[in-house]
Structure formats: structure tokens, C-alpha cells
C-alpha atoms as a PDB file:
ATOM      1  CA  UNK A   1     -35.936 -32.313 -21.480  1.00  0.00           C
ATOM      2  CA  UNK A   2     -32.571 -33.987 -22.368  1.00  0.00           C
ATOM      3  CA  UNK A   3     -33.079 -36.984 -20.793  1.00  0.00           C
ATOM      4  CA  UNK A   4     -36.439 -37.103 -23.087  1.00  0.00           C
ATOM      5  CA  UNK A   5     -34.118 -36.246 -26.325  1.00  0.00           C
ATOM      6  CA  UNK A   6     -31.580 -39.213 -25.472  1.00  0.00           C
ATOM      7  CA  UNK A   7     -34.643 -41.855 -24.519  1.00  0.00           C
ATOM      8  CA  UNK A   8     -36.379 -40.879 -27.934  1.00  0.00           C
ATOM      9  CA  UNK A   9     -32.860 -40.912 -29.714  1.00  0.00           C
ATOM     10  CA  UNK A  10     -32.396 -44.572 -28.247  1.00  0.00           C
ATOM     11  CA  UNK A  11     -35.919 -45.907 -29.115  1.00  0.00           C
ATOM     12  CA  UNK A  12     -35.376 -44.986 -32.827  1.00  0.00           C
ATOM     13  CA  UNK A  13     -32.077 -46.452 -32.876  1.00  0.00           C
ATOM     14  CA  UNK A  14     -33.244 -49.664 -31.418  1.00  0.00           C
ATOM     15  CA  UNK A  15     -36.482 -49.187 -33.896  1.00  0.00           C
ATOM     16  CA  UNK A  16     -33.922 -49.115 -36.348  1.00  0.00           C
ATOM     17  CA  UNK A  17     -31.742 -52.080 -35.169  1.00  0.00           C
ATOM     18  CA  UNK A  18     -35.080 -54.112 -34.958  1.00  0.00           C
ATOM     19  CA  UNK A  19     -36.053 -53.536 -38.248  1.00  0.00           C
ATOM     20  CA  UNK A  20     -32.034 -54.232 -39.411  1.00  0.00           C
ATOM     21  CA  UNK A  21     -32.075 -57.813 -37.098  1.00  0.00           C
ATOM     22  CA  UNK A  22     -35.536 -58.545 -39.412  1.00  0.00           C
ATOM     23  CA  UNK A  23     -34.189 -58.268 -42.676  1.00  0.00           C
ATOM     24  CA  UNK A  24     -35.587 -54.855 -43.114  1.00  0.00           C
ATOM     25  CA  UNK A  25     -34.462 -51.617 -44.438  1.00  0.00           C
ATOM     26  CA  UNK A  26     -32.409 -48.594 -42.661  1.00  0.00           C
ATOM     27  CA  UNK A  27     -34.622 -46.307 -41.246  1.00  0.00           C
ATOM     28  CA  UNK A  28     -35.744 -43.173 -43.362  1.00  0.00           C
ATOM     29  CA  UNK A  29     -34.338 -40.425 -42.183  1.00  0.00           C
ATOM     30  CA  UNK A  30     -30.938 -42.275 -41.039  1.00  0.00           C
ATOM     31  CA  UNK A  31     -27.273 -40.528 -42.188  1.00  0.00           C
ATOM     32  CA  UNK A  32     -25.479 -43.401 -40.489  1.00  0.00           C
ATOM     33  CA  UNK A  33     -21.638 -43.720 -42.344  1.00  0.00           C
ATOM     34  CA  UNK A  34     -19.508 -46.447 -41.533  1.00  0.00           C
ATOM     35  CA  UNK A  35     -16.156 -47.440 -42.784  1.00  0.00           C
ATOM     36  CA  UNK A  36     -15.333 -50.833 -42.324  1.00  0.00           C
ATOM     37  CA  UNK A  37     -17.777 -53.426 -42.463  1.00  0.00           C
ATOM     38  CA  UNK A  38     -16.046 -56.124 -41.144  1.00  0.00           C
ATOM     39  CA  UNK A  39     -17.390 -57.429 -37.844  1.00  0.00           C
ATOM     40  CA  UNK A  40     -15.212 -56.657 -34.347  1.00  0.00           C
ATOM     41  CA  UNK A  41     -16.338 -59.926 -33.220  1.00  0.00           C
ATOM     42  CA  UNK A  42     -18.401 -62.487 -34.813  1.00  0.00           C
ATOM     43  CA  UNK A  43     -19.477 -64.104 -31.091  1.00  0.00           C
ATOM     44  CA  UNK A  44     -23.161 -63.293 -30.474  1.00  0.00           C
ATOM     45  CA  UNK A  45     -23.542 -61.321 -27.800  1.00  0.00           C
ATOM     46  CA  UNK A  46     -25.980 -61.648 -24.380  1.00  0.00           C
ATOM     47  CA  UNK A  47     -29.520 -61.786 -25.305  1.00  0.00           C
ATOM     48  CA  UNK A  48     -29.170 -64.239 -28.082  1.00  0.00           C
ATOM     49  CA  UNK A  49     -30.038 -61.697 -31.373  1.00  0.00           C
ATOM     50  CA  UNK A  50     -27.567 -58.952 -31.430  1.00  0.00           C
ATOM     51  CA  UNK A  51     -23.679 -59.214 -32.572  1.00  0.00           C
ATOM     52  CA  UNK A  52     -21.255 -56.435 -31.869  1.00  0.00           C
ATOM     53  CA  UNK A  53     -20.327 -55.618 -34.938  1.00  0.00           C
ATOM     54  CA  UNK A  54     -20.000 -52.182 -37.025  1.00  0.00           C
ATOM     55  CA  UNK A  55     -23.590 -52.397 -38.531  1.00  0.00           C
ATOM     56  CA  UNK A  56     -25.239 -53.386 -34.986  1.00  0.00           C
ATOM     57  CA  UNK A  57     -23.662 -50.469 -33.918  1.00  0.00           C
ATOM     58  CA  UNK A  58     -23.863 -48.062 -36.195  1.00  0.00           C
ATOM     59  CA  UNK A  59     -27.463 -47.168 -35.570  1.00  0.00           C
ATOM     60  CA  UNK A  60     -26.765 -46.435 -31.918  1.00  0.00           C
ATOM     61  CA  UNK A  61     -24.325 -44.897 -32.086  1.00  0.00           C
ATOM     62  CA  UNK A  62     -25.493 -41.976 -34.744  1.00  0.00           C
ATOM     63  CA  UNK A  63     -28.721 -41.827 -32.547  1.00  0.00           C
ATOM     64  CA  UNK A  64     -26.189 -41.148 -29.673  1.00  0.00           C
ATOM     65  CA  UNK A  65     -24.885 -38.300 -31.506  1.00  0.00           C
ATOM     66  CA  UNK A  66     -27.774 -36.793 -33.110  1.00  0.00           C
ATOM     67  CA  UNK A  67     -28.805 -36.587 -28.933  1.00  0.00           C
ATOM     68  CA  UNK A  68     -25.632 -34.363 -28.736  1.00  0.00           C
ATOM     69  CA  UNK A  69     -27.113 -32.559 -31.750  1.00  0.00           C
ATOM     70  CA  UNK A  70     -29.690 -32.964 -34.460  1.00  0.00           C
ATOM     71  CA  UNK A  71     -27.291 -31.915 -37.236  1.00  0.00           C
ATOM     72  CA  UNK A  72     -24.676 -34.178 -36.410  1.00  0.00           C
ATOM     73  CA  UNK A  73     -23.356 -37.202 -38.151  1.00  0.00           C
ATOM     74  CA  UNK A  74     -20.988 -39.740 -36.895  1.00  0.00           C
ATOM     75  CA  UNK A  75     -18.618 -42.259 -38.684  1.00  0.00           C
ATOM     76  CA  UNK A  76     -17.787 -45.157 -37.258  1.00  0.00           C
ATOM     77  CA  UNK A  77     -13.907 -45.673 -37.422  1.00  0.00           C
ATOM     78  CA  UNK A  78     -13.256 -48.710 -34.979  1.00  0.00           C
ATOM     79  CA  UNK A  79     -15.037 -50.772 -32.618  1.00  0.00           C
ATOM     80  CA  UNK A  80     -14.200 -52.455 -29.429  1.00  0.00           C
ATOM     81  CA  UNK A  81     -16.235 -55.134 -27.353  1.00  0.00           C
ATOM     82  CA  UNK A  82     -15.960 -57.084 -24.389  1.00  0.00           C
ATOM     83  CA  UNK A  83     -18.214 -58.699 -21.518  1.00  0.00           C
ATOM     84  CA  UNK A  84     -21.653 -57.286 -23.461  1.00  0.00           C
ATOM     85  CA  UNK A  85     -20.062 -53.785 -23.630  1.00  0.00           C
ATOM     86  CA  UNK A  86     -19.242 -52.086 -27.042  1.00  0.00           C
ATOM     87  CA  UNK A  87     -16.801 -48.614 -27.575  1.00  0.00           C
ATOM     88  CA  UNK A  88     -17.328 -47.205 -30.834  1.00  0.00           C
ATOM     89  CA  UNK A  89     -14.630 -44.236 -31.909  1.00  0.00           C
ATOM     90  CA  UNK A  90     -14.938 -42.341 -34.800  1.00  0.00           C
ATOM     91  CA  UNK A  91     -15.735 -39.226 -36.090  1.00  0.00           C
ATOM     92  CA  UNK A  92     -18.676 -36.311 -34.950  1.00  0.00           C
ATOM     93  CA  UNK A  93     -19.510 -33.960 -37.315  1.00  0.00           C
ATOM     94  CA  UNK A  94     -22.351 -31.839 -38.551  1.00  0.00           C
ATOM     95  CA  UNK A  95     -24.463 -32.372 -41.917  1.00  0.00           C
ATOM     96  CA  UNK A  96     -22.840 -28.967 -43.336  1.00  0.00           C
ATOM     97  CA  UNK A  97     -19.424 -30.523 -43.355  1.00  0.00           C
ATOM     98  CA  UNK A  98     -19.115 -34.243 -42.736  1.00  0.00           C
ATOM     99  CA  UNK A  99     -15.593 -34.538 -43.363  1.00  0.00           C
ATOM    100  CA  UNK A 100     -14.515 -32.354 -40.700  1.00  0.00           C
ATOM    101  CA  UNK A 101     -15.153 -32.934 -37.020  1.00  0.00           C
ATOM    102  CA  UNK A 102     -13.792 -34.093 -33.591  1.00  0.00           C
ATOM    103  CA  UNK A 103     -13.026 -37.631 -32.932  1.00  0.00           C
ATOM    104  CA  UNK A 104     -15.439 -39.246 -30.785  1.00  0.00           C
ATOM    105  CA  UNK A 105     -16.148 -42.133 -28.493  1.00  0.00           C
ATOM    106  CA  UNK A 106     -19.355 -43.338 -27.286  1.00  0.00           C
ATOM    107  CA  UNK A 107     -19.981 -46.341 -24.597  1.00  0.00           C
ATOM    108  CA  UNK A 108     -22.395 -48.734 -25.144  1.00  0.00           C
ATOM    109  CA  UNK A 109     -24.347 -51.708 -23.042  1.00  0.00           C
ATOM    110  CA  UNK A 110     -25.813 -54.213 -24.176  1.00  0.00           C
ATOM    111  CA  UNK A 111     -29.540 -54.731 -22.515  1.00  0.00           C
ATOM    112  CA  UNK A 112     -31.506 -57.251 -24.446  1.00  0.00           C
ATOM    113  CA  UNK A 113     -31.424 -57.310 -27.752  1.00  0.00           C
ATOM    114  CA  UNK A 114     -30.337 -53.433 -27.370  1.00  0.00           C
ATOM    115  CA  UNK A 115     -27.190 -51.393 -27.881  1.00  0.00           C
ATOM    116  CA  UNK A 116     -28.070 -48.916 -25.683  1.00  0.00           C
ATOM    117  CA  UNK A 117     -25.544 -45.458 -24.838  1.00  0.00           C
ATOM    118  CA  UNK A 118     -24.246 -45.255 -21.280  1.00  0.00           C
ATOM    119  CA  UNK A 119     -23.227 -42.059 -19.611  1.00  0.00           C
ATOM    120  CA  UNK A 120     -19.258 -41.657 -19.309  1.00  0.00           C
ATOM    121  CA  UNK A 121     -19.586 -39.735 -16.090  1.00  0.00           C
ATOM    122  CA  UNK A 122     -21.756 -42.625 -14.675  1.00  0.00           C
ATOM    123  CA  UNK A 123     -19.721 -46.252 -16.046  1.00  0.00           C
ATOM    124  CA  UNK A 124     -15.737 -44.804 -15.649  1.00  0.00           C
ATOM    125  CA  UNK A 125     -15.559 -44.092 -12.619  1.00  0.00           C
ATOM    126  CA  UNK A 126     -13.970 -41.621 -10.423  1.00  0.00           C
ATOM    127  CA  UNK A 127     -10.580 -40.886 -11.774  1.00  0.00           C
ATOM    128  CA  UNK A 128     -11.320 -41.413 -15.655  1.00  0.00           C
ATOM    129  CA  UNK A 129      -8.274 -40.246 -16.851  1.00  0.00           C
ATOM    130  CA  UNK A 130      -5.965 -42.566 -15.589  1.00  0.00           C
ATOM    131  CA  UNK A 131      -4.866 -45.667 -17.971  1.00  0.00           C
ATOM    132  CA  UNK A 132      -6.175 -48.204 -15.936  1.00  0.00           C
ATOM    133  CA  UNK A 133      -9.716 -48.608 -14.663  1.00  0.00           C
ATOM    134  CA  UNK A 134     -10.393 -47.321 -11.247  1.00  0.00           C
ATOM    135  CA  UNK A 135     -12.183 -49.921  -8.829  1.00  0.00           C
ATOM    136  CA  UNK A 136     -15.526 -48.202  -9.132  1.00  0.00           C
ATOM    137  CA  UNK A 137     -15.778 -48.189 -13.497  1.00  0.00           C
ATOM    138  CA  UNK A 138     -18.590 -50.260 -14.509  1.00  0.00           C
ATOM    139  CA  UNK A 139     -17.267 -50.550 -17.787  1.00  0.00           C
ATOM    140  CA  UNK A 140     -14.932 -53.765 -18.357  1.00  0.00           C
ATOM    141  CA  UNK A 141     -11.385 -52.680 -17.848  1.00  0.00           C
ATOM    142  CA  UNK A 142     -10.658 -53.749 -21.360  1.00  0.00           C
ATOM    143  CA  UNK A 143     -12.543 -51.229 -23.196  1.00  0.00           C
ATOM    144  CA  UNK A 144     -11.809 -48.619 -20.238  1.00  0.00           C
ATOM    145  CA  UNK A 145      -8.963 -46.232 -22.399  1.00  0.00           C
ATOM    146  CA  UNK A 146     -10.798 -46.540 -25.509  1.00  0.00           C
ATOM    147  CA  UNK A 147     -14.108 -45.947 -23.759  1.00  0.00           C
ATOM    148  CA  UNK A 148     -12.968 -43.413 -20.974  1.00  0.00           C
ATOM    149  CA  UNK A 149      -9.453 -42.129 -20.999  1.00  0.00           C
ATOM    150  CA  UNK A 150     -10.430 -40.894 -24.977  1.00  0.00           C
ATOM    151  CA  UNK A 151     -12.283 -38.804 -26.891  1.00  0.00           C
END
């Protein structure tokens, strides 16, 4: 039943990025926040259409925490990329009280045109809190503290 909430969390955000890559509006329903709007990196990213950038990410990354719980907001503080992989750290929060809430990191892959989440457990590897990236992370060793040895 999980797995279902995270797939239908992930179709709406990439609904939503669609519809953003088209010139269109946010989504209806949507309680992204992002500080920052300037763009991590302005090289375009595998798959031709989608940049990794704060606004790209935004969407995804809100739909990954609304997964966690569908109360909860997330701010997008700072953004990391490298090798079609994005980290996005910020802060997760409920609705009741935005403000307040424990910083947060979620991993993302690019597939496509698609920001899509990827499972900690499953791209860090074996020994995830160590400061360098053990032989078996799928995530690029770059974004391997911010993405895996954090929040």
C-alpha cells in the first residue's frame, strides 16, 4: 500500500513538472515553498528537457514528502547535482506549523524527463554513515554526505 502512495505521489509530481516544462501552471492542490530561485546548475541534464534546478525540483521533492505524510510540507533550502542525480535538503514540516520541522534530505534520479525519489536504504550503500561513499552506493560519490551521511 506504500509503495502505491509513493508511485501515485511521483506521477503527480512529474504531472506537475510536465505541465511546469510546458509553460503551464503549478498544480492545484500544490504547497511547494522554495527559497532560492537561483538554479544549482544551469547544464541540462540527461534526457534533453529537464534542468536541475530549485523549481525542477521542487515538485518532487514535496510529492516525496507528502509520501512520508499527507500533511507535510517541505522547503527547499539547497540543492546539489551531479552525474543526473539531484540532493535536495531543506526543511519537513506539517501544514499546522510550517516554520517548524526537521531538516530533511531527499535523493533524486533523473529517468527521462523525470526527477524521480530513490530509496536511501537502496542507492548508499552498506555503511551510509561513513564520509566517503562505500563501493556499493549507487549514488555519485559527490552528492553521497549530502545525500546519505545527512538528514
Amino acid at each position: 500500500m506504500r509503495r502505491a502512495h509513493r508511485l501515485a505521489a511521483v506521477v503527480a509530481a512529474a504531472a506537475g513538472l510536465t505541465a511546469c516544462a510546458a509553460g503551464g501552471t503549478k498544480p492545484a492542490g500544490s504547497t511547494t515553498m522554495v527559497r532560492g530561485t537561483e538554479p544549482a546548475s544551469s547544464t541540462t541534464m540527461v534526457g534533453g528537457m529537464t534542468e536541475c534546478t530549485t523549481e525542477a525540483l521542487a515538485g518532487p521533492a514535496t510529492a516525496a514528502a507528502q509520501a512520508l505524510g499527507p500533511d507535510n510540507v517541505y522547503t527547499v533550502d539547497d540543492l546539489s547535482c551531479s552525474e543526473g542525480w539531484a540532493v535536495t535538503a531543506g526543511l519537513l514540516a506539517s501544514t499546522d506549523n510550517p516554520d517548524m520541522g526537521a531538516p530533511t534530505s531527499f535523493v533524486f534520479e533523473q529517468q527521462g524527463q523525470f526527477w524521480v525519489v530513490q530509496d536511501k536504504a537502496k542507492v548508499c550503500g552498506t555503511s551510509p554513515t561513513t564520509t566517503t561513499a562505500p563501493t556499493d552506493a549507487t549514488i555519485p560519490a559527490a552528492l553521497f554526505l549530502s545525500g546519505c551521511a545527512a538528514g
